[in-house]
Protein backbone atom coordinates (compact mmCIF):
# COMPACT_ATOMS: atom_id res chain seq x y z
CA UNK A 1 -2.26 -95.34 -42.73
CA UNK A 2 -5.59 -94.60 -41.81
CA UNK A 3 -4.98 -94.22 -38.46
CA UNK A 4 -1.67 -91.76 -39.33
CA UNK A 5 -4.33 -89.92 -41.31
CA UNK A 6 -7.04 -89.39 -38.76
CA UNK A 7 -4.64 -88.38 -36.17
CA UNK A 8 -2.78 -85.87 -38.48
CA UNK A 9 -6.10 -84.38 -39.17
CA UNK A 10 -7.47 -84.12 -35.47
CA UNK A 11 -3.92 -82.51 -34.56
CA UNK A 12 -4.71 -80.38 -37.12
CA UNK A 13 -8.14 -79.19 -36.04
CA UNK A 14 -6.83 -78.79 -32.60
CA UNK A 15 -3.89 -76.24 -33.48
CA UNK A 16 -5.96 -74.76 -36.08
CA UNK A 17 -8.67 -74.09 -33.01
CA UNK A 18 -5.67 -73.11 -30.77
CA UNK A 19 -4.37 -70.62 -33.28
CA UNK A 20 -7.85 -69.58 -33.22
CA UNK A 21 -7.69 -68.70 -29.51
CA UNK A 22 -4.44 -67.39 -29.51
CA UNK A 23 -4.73 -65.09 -32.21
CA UNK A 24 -8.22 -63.68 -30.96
CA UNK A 25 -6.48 -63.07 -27.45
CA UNK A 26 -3.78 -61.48 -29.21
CA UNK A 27 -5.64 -59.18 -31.36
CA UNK A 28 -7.62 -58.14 -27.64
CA UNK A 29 -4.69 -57.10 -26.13
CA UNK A 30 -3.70 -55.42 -29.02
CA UNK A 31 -6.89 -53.43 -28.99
CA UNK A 32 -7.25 -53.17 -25.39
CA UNK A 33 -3.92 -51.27 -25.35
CA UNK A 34 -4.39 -49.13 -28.75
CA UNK A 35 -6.47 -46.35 -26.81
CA UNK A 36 -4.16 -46.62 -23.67
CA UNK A 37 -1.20 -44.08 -23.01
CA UNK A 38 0.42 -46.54 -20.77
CA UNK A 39 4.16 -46.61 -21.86
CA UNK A 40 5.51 -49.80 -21.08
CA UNK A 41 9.13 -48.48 -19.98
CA UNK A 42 7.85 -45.93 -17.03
CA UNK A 43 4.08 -47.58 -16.36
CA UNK A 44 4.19 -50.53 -13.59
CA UNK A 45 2.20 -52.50 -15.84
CA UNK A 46 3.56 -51.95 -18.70
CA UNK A 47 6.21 -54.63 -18.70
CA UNK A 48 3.77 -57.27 -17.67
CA UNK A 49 1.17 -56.21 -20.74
CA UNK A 50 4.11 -56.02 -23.20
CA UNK A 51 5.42 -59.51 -21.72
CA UNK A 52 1.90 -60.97 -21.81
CA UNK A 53 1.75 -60.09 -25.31
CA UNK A 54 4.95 -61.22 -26.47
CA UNK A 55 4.04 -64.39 -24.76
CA UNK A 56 1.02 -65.22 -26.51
CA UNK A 57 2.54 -63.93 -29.81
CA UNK A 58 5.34 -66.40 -29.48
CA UNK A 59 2.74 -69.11 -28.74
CA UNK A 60 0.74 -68.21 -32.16
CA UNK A 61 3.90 -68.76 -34.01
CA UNK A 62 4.29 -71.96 -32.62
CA UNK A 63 1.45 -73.15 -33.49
CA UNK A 64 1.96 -71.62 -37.06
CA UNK A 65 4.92 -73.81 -36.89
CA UNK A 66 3.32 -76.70 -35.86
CA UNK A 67 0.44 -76.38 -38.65
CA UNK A 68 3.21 -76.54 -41.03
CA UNK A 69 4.98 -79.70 -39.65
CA UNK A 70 1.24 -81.09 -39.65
CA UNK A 71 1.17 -80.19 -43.45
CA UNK A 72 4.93 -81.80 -44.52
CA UNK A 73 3.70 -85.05 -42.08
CA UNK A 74 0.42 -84.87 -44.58
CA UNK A 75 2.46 -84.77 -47.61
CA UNK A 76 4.71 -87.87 -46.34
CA UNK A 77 1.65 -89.24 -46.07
CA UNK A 78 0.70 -89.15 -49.51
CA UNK A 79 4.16 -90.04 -50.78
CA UNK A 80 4.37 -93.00 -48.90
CA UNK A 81 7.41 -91.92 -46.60
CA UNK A 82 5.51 -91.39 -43.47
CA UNK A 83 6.94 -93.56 -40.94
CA UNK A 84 10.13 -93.33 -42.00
CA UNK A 85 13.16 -91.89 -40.16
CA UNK A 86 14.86 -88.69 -42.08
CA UNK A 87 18.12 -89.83 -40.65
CA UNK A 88 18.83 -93.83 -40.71
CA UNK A 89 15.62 -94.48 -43.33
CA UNK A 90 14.30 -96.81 -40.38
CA UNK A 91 10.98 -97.17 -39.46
CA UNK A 92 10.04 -94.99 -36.90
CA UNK A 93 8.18 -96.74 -34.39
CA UNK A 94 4.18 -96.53 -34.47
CA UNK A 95 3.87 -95.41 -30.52
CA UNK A 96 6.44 -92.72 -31.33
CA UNK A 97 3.98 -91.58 -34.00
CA UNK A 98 0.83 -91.89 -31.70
CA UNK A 99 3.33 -89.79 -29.58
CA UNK A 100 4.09 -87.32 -31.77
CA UNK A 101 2.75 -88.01 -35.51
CA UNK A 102 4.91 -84.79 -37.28
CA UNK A 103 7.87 -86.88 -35.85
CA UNK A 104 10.62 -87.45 -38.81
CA UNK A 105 12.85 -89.43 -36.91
CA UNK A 106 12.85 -92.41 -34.99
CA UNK A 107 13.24 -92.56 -31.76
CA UNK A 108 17.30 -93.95 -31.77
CA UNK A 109 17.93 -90.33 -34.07
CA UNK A 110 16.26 -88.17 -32.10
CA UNK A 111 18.11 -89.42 -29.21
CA UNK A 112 21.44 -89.13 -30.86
CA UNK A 113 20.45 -85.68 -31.92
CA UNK A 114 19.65 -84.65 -28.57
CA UNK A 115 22.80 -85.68 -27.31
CA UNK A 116 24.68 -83.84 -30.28
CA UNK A 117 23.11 -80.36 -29.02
């Protein structure tokens, strides 16, 4: 579990740094347009800045939403359920967690989910 742990907490780090980025280019744009007049309906440009933004606002909630699943795989951790499949209460297989270590499903669920969509 050491291993789960370490990798958890570098995921961590990285989004946390990502969110760092993202928000900083965020609040730029933000900025960069407050003293402009452009009107994003009429101005050539304007779609592409107000797409732009939306963009990398979607990204930073993504990566909110990622922090959290980081946080819930933490506190599985902790409990001792980490590992375990949400669905069957199977393991869920170790390079499916070096894969993707929020994963709360194995591999066999996630597939059958898939499938259900």
């Amino acid at each position: 579990m050491d291993r789960a742990r370490a990798r958890l907490e570098a995921e961590r780090e990285q989004t946390l740094g990502r969110l760092a980025t993202l928000a900083g280019d965020f609040d730029a744009m933000v900025a960069a347009s407050r003293g402009s007049n452009a009107d994003d309906e009429h101005d050539p440009e304007g779609a592409t800045i107000a797409f732009e933004r939306s963009q990398v606002g979607g990204l930073v909630r993504q990566a909110r939403l990622h922090l959290g699943e980081i946080d819930a795989a933490m506190e599985r951790l902790d409990a001792g359920t980490y590992g375990v499949c949400e669905s069957c209460g199977g393991a869920i297989g170790e390079a499916r967690l070096r894969a993707r270590p929020v994963a709360r499903t194995c591999i066999e669920c996630a597939a059958g989910a898939s499938r259900r969509r």
